[in-house]
Each structure stands twice: as C-alpha cells, then as structure tokens.
C-alpha atoms as a PDB file:
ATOM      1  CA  UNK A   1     -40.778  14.821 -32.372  1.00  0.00           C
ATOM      2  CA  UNK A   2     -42.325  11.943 -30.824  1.00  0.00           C
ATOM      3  CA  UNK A   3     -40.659  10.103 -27.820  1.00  0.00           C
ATOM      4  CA  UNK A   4     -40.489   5.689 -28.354  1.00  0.00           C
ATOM      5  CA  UNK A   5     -39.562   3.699 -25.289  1.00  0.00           C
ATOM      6  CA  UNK A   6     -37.066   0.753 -26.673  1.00  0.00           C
ATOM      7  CA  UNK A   7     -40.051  -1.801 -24.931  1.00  0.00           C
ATOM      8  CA  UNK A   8     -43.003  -0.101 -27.524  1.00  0.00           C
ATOM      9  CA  UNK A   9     -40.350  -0.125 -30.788  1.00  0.00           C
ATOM     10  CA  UNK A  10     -39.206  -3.626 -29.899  1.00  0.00           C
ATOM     11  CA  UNK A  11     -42.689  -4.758 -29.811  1.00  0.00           C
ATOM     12  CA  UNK A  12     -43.904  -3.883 -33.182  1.00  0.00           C
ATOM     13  CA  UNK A  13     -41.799  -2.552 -36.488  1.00  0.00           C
ATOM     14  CA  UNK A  14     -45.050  -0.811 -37.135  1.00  0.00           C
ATOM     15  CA  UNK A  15     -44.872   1.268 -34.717  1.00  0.00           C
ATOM     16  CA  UNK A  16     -42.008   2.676 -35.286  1.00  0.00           C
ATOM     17  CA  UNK A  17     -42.723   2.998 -39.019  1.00  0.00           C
ATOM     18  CA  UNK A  18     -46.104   4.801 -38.738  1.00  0.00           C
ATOM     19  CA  UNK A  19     -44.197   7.516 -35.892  1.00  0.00           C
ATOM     20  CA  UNK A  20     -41.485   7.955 -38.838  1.00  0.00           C
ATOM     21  CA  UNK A  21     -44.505   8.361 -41.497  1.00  0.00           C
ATOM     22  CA  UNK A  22     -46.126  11.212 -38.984  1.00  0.00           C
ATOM     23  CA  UNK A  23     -43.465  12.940 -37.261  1.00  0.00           C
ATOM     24  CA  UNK A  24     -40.356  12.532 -39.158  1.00  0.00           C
ATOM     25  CA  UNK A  25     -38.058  11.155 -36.415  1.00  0.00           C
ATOM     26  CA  UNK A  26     -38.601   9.747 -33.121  1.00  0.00           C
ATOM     27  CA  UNK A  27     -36.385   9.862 -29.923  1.00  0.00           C
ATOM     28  CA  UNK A  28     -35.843   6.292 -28.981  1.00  0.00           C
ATOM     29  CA  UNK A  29     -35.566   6.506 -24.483  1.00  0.00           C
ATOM     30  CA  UNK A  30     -35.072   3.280 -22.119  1.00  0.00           C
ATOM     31  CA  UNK A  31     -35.871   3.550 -18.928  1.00  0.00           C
ATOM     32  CA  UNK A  32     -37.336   7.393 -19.729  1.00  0.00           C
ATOM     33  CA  UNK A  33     -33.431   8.445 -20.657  1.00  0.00           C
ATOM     34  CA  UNK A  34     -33.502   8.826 -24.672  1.00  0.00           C
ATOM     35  CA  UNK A  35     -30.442   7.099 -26.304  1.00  0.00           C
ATOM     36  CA  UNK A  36     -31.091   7.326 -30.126  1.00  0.00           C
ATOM     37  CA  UNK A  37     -32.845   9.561 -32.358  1.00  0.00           C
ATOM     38  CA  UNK A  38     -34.188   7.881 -35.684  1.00  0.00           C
ATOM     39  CA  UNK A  39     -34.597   9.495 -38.823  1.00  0.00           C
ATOM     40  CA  UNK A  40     -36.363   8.480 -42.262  1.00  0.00           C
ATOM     41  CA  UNK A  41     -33.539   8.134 -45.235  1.00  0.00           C
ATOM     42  CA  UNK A  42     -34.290  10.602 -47.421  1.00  0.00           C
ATOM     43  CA  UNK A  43     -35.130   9.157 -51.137  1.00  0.00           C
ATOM     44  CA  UNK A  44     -33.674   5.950 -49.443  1.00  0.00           C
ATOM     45  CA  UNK A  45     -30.316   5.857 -50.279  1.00  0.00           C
ATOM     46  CA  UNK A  46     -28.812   3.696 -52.399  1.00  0.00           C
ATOM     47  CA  UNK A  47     -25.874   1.065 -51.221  1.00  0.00           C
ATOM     48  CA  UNK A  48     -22.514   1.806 -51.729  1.00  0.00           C
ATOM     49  CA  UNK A  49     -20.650  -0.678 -53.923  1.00  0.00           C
ATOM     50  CA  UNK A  50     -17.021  -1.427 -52.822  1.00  0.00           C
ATOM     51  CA  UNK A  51     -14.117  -1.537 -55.100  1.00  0.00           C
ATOM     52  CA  UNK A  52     -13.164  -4.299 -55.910  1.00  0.00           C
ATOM     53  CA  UNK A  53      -9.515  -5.751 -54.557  1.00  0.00           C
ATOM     54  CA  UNK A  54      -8.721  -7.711 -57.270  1.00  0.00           C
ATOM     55  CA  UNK A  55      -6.054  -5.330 -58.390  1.00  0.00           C
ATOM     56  CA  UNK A  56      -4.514  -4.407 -55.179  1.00  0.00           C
ATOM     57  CA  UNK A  57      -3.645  -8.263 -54.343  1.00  0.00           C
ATOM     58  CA  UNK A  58      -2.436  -8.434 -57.930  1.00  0.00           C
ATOM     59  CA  UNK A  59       0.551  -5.290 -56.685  1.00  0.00           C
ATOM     60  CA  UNK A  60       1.248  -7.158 -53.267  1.00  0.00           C
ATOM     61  CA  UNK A  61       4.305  -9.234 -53.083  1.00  0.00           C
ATOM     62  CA  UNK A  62       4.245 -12.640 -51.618  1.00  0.00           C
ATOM     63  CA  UNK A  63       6.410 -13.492 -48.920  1.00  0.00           C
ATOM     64  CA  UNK A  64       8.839 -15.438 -49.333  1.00  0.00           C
ATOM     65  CA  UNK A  65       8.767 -17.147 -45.402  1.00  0.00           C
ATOM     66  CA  UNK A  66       5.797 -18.864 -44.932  1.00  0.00           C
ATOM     67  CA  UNK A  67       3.738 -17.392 -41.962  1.00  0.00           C
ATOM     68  CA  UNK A  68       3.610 -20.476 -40.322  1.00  0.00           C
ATOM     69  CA  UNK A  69       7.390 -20.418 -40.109  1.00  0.00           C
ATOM     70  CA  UNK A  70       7.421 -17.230 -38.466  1.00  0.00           C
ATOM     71  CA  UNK A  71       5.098 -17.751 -36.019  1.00  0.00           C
ATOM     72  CA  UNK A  72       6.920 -20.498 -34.615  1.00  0.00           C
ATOM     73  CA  UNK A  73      10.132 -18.754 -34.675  1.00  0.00           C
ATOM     74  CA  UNK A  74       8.238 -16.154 -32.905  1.00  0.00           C
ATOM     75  CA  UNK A  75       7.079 -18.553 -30.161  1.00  0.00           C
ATOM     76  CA  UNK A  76      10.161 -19.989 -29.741  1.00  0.00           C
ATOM     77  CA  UNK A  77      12.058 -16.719 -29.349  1.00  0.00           C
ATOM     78  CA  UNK A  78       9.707 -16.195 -26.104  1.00  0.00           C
ATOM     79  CA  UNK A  79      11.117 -17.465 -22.924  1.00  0.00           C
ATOM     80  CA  UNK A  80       7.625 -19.084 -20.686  1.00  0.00           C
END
C-alpha cells in the first residue's frame, strides 16, 4: 500500500491516479498521521437513480392553516 501526504495528492490528480493504477489503494496521512485510505471502484459503479416523489406528494394532504399563520401564532405565544 503506498502512503500519500494530503500536500503531494493536492498537488497533482495524477498522482494519485497513477498510485491507484500501481498499488491498488493508497493511505492518504497529513502531517505523517494517515486519515483516509482510497480505493479504486471496482468496474466503476454505476449511479444510483432516486425514485421519483411524484407519487408520494400526490398521498400527502395539504394543510388546511397556512404555515405562515402558524408561525406567527407560534411567535406570539412566546413571551420575550
């Protein structure tokens, strides 16, 4: 495993990349204390689509105060 200081990885992406390519994951250290250990994605993987919401805000009930209404019945509940 090869050992990065944050000063060397900040420096140049490349770096980084080619100690990925060669070792496989590289111990990240500031000020000679490591911090992070960084590790290649394997097959890189793909992003993770969210559902979508349309359909639970379609379910949710609207409320029938207004929220500006209760905020300022909360603030004026308050004694300052």
């Amino acid at each position: 495993m090869k050992t990065l200081g944050i000063r060397e990885m900040r420096a140049s992406y490349e770096v980084l990349n080619k100690a990925l390519e060669q070792e496989g994951e590289v111990l990240l250290t500031h000020h000679g204390k490591p911090f992070a250990r960084v590790l290649p994605l394997e097959g890189g993987a793909a992003p993770r689509r969210l559902p979508s919401l349309k359909a639970f805000r379609a379910r949710q009930k609207l409320q029938p105060i207004p929220s500006e209404a209760l905020i300022r019945a909360d603030r004026d509940s308050r004694d300052f």
